[in-house]
PDB file of N, CA and C in Angstrom:
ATOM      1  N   UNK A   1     -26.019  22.279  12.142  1.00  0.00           N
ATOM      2  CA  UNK A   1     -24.914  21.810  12.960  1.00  0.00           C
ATOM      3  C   UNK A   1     -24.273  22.988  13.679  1.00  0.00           C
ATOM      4  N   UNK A   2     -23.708  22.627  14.821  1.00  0.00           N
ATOM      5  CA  UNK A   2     -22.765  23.495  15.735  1.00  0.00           C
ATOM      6  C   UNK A   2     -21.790  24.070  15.497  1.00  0.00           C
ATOM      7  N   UNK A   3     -21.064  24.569  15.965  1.00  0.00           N
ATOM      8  CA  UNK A   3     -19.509  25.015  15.586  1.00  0.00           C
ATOM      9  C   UNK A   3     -18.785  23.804  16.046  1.00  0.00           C
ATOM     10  N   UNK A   4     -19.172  23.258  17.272  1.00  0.00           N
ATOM     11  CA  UNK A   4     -18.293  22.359  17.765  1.00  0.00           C
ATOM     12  C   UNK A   4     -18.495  21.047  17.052  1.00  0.00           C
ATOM     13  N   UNK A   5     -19.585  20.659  16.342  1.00  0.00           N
ATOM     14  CA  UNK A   5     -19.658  19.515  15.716  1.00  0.00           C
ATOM     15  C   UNK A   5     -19.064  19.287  14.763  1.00  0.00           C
ATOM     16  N   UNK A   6     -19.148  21.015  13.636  1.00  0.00           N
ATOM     17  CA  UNK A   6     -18.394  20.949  12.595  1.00  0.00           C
ATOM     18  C   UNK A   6     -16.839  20.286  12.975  1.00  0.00           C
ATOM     19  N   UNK A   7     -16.156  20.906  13.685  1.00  0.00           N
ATOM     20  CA  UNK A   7     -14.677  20.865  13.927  1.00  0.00           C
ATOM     21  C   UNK A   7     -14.726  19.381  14.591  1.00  0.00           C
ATOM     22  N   UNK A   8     -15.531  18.795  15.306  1.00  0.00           N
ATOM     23  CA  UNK A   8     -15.274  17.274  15.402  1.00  0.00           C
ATOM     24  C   UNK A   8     -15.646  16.500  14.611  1.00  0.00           C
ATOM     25  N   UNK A   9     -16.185  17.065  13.634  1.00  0.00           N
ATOM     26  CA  UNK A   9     -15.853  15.696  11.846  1.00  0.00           C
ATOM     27  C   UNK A   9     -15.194  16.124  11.370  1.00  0.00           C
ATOM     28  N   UNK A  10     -14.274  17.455  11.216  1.00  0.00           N
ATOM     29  CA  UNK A  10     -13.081  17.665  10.602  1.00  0.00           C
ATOM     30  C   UNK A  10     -12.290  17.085  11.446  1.00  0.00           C
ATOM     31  N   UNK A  11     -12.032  16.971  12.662  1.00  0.00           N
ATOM     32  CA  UNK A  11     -10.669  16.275  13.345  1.00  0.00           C
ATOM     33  C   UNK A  11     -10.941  15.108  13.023  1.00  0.00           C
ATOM     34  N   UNK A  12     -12.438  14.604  13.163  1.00  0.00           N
ATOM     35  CA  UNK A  12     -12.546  13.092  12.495  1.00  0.00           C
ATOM     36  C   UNK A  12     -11.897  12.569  11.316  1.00  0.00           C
ATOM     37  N   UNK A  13     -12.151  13.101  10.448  1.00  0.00           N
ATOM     38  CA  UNK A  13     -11.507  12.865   9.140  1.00  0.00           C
ATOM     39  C   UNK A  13     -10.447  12.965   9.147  1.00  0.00           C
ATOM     40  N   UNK A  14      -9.590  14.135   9.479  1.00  0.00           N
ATOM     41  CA  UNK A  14      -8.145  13.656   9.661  1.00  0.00           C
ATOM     42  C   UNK A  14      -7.812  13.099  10.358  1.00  0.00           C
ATOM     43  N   UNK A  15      -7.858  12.468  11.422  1.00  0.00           N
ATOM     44  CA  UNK A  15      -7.565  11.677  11.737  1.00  0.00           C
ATOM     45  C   UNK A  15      -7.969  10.026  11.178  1.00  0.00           C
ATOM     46  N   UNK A  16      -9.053   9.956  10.454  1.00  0.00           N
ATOM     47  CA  UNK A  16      -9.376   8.746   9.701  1.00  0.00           C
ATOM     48  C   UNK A  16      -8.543   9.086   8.634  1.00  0.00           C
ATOM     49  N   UNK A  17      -8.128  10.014   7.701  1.00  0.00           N
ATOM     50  CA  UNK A  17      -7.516   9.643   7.081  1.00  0.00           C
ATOM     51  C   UNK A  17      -5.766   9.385   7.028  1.00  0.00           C
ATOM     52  N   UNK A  18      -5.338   9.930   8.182  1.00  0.00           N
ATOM     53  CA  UNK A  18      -4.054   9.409   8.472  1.00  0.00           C
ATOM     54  C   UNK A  18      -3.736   7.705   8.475  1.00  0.00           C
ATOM     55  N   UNK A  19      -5.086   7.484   9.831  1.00  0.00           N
ATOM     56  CA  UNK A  19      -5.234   6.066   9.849  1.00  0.00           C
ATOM     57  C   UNK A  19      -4.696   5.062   8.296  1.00  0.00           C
ATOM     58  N   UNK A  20      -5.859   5.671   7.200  1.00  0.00           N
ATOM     59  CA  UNK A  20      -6.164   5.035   6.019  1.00  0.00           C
ATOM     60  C   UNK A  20      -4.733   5.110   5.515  1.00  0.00           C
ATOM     61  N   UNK A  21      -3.795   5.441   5.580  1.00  0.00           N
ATOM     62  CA  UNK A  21      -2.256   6.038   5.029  1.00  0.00           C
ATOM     63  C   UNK A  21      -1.227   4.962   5.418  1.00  0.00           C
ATOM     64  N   UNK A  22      -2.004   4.031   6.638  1.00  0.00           N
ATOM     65  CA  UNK A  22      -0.978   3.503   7.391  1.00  0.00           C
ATOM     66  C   UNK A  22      -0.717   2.135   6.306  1.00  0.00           C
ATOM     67  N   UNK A  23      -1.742   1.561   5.654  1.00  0.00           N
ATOM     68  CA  UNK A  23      -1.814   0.622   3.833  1.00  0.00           C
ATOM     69  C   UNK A  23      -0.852   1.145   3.688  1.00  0.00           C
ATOM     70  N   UNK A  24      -0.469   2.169   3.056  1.00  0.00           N
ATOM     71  CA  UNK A  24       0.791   2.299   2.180  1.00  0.00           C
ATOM     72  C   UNK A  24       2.012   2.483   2.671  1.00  0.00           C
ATOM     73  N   UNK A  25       2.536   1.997   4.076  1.00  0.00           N
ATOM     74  CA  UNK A  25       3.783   1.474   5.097  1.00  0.00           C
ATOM     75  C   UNK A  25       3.518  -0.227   4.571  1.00  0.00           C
ATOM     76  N   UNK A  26       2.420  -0.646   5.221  1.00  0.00           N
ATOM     77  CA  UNK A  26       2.643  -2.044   4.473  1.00  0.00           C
ATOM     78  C   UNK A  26       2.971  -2.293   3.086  1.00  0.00           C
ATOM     79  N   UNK A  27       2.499  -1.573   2.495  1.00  0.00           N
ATOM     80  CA  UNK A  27       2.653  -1.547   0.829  1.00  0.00           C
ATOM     81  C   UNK A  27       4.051  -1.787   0.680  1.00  0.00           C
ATOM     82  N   UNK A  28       5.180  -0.959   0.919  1.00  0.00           N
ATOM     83  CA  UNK A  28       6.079  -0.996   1.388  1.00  0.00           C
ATOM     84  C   UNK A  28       6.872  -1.739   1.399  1.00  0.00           C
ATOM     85  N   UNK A  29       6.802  -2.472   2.513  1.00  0.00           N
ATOM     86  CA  UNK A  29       7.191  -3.314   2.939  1.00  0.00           C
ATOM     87  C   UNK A  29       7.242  -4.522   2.486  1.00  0.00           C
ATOM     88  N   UNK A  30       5.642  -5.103   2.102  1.00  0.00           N
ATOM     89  CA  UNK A  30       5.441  -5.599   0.885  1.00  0.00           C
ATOM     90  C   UNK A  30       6.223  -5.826  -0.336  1.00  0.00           C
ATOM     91  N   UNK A  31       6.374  -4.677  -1.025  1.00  0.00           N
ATOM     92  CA  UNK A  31       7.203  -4.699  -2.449  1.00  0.00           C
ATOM     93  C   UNK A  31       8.746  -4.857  -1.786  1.00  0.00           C
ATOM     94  N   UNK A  32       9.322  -4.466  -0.553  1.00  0.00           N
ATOM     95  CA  UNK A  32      10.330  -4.621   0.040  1.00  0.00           C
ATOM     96  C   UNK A  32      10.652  -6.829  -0.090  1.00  0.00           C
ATOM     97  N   UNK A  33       9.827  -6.792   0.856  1.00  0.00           N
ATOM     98  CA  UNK A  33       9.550  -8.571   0.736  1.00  0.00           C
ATOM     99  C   UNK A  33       9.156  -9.389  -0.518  1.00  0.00           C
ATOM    100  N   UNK A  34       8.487  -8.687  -1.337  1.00  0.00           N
ATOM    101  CA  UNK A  34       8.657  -9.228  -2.689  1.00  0.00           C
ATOM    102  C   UNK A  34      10.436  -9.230  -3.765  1.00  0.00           C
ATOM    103  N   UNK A  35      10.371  -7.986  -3.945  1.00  0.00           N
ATOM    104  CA  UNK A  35      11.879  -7.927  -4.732  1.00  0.00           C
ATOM    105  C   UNK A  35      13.202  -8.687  -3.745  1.00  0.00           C
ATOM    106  N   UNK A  36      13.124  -8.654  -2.128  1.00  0.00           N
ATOM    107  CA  UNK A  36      14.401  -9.429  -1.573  1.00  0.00           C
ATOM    108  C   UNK A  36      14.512 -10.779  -1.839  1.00  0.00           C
ATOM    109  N   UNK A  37      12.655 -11.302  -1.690  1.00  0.00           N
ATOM    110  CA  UNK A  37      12.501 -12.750  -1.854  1.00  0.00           C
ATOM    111  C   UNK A  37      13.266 -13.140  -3.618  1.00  0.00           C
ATOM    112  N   UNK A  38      12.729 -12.098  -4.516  1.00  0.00           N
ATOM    113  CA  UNK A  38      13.041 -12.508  -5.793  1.00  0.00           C
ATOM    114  C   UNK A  38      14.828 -12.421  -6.096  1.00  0.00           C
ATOM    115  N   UNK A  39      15.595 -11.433  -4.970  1.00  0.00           N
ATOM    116  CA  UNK A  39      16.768 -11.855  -5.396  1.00  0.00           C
ATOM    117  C   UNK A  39      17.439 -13.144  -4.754  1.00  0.00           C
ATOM    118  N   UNK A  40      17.042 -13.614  -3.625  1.00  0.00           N
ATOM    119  CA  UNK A  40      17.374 -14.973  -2.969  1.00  0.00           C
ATOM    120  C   UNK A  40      17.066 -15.724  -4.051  1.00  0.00           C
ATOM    121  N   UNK A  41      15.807 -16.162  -4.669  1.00  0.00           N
ATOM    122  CA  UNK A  41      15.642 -16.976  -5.321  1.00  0.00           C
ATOM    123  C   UNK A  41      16.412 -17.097  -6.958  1.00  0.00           C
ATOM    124  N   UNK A  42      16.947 -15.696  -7.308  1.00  0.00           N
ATOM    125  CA  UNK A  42      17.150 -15.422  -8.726  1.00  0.00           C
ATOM    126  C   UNK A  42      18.916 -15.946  -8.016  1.00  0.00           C
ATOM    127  N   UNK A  43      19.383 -15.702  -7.052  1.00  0.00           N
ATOM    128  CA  UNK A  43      20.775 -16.171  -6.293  1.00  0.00           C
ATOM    129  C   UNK A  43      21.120 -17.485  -6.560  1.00  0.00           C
ATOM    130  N   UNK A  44      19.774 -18.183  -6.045  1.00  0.00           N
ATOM    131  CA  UNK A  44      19.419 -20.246  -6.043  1.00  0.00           C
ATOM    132  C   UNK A  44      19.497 -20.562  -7.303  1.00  0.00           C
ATOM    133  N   UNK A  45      18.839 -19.847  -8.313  1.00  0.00           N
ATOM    134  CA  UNK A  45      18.846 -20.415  -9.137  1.00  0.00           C
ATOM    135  C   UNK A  45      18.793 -19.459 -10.633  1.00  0.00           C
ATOM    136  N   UNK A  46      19.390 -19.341 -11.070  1.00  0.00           N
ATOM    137  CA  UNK A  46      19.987 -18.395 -12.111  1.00  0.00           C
ATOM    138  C   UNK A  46      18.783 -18.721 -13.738  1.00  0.00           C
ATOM    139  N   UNK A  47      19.131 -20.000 -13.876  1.00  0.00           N
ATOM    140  CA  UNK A  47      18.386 -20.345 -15.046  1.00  0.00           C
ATOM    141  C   UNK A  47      16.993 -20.170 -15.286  1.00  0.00           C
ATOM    142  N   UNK A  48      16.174 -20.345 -14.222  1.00  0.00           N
ATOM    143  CA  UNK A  48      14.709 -19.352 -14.102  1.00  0.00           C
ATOM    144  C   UNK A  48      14.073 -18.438 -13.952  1.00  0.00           C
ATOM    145  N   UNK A  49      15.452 -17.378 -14.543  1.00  0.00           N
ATOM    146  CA  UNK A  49      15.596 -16.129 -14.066  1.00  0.00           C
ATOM    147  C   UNK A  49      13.838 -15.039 -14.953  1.00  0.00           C
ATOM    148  N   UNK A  50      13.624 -15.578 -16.319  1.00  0.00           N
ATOM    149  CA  UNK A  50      12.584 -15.206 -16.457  1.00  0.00           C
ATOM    150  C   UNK A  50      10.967 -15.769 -15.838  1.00  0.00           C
ATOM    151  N   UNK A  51      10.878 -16.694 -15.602  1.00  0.00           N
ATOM    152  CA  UNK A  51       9.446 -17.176 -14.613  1.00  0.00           C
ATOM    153  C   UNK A  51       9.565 -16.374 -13.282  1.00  0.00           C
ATOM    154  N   UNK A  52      10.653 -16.165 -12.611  1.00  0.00           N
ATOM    155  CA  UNK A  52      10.873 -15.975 -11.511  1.00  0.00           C
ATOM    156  C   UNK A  52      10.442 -14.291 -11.349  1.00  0.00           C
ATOM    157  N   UNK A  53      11.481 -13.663 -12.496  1.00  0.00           N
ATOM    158  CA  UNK A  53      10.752 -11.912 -12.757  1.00  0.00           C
ATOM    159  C   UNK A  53       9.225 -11.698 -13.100  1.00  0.00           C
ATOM    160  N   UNK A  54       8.925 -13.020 -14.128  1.00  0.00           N
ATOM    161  CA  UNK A  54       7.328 -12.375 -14.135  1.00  0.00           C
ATOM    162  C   UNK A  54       6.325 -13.005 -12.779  1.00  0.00           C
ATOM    163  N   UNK A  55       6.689 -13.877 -12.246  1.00  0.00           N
ATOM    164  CA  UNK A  55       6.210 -13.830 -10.691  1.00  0.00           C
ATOM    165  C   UNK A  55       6.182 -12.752  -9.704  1.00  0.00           C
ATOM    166  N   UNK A  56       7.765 -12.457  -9.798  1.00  0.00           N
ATOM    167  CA  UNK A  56       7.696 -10.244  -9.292  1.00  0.00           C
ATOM    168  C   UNK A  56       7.159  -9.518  -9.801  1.00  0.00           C
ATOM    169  N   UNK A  57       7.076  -9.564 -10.902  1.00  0.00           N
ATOM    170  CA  UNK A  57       6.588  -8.293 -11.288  1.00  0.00           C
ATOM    171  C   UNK A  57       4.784  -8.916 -10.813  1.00  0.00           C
ATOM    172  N   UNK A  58       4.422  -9.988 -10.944  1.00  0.00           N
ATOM    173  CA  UNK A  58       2.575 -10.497 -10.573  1.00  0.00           C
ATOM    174  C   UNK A  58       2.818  -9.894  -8.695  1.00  0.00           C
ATOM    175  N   UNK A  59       3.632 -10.125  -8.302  1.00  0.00           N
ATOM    176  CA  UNK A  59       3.751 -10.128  -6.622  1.00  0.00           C
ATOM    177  C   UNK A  59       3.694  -8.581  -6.457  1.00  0.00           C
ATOM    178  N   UNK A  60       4.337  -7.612  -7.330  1.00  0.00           N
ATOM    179  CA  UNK A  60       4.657  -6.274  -6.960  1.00  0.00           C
ATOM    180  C   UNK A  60       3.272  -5.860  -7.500  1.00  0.00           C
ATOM    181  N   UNK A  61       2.625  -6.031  -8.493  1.00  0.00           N
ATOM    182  CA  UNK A  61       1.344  -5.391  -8.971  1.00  0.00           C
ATOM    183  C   UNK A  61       0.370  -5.556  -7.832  1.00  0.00           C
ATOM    184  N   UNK A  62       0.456  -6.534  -7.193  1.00  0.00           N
ATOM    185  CA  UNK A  62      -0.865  -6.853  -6.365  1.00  0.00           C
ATOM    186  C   UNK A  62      -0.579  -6.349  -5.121  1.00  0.00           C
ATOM    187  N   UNK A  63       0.719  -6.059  -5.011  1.00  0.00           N
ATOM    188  CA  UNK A  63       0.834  -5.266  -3.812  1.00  0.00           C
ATOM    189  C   UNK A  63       1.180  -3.904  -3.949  1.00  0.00           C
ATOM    190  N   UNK A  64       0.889  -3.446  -4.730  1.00  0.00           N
ATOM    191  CA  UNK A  64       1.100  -2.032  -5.001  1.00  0.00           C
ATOM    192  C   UNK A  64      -0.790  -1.874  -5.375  1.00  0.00           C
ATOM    193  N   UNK A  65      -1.508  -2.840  -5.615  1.00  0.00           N
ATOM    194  CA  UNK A  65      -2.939  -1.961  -5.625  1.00  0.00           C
ATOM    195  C   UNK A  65      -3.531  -2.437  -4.395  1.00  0.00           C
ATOM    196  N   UNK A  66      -2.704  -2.710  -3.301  1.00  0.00           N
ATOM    197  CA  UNK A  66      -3.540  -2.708  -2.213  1.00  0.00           C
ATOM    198  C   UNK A  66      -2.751  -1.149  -1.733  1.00  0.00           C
ATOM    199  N   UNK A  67      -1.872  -0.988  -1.919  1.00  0.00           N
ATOM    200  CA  UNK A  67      -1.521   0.426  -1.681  1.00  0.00           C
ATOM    201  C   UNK A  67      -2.143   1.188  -2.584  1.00  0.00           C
ATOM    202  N   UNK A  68      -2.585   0.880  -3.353  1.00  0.00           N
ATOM    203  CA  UNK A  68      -3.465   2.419  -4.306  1.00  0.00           C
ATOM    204  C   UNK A  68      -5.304   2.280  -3.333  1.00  0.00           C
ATOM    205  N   UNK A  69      -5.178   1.347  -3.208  1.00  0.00           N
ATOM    206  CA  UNK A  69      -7.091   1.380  -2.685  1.00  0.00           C
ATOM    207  C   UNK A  69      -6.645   1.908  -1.409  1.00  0.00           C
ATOM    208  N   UNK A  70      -5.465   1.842  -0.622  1.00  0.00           N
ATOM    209  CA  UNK A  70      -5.386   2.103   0.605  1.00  0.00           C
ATOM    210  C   UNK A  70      -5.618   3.939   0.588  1.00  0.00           C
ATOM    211  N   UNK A  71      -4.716   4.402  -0.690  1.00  0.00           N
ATOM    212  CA  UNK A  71      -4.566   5.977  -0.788  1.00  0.00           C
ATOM    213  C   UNK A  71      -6.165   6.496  -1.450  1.00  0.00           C
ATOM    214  N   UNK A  72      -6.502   5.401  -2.156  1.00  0.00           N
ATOM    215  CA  UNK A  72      -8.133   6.146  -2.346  1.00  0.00           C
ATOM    216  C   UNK A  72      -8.730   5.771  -1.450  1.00  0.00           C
ATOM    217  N   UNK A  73      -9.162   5.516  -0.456  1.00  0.00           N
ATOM    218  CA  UNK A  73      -9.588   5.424   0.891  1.00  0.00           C
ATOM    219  C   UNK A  73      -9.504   6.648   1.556  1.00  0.00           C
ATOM    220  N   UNK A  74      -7.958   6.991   1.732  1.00  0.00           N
ATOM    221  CA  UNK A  74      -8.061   8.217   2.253  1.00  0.00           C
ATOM    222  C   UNK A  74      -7.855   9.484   1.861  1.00  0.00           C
ATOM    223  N   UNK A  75      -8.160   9.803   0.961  1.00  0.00           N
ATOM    224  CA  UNK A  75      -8.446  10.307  -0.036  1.00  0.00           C
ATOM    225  C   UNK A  75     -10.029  10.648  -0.193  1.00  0.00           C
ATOM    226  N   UNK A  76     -10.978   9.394  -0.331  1.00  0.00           N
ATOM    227  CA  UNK A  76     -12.159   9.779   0.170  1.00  0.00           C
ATOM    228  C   UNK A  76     -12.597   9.995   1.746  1.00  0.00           C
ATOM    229  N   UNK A  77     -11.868   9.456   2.480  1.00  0.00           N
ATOM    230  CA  UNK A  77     -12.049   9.853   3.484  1.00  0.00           C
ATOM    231  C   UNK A  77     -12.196  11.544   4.355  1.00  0.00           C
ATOM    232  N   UNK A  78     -10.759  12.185   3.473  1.00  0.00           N
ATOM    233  CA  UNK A  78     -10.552  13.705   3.840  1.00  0.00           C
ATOM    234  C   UNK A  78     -11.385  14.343   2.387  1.00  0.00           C
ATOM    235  N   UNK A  79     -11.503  14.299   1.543  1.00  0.00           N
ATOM    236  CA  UNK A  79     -12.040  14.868   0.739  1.00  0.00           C
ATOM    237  C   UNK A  79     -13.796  15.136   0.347  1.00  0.00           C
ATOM    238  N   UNK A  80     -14.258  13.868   1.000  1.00  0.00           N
ATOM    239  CA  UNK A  80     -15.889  13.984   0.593  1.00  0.00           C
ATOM    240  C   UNK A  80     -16.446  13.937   1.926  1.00  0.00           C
TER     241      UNK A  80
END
């Protein structure tokens, strides 16, 4: 390989892996829209206050491992 090729799969990669980074803004946002939804609803209605937390806490897990595959993404992306 070239000199110039080398340095255009390194700009490649960083720049793919910034891309890959942009998952964990949604992630975010996500657990943002999960916990607001759960206090409206814990507001409505008080007495279901435990079904309602272990629904958050099921809503926050699954959106927090689309933010972890998002960071091992890029992660492999800049690294291998």
């Amino acid at each position: 390989m070239t000199t110039s090729q080398t340095v255009m799969i390194l700009v490649a990669k960083k720049i793919g892996g910034g891309l890959a980074t942009i998952g964990l803004a949604g992630a975010g946002v996500g657990i943002g829209v999960v916990f607001g939804a759960f206090l409206i609803a814990y507001s409505n209605n008080i007495k279901i206050k435990d079904e309602l937390f272990a629904y958050t806490l099921l809503g926050f897990a699954l959106t927090e491992a689309i933010a972890l595959f998002a960071l091992m993404m890029a992660f492999l992306i800049l690294f291998t």
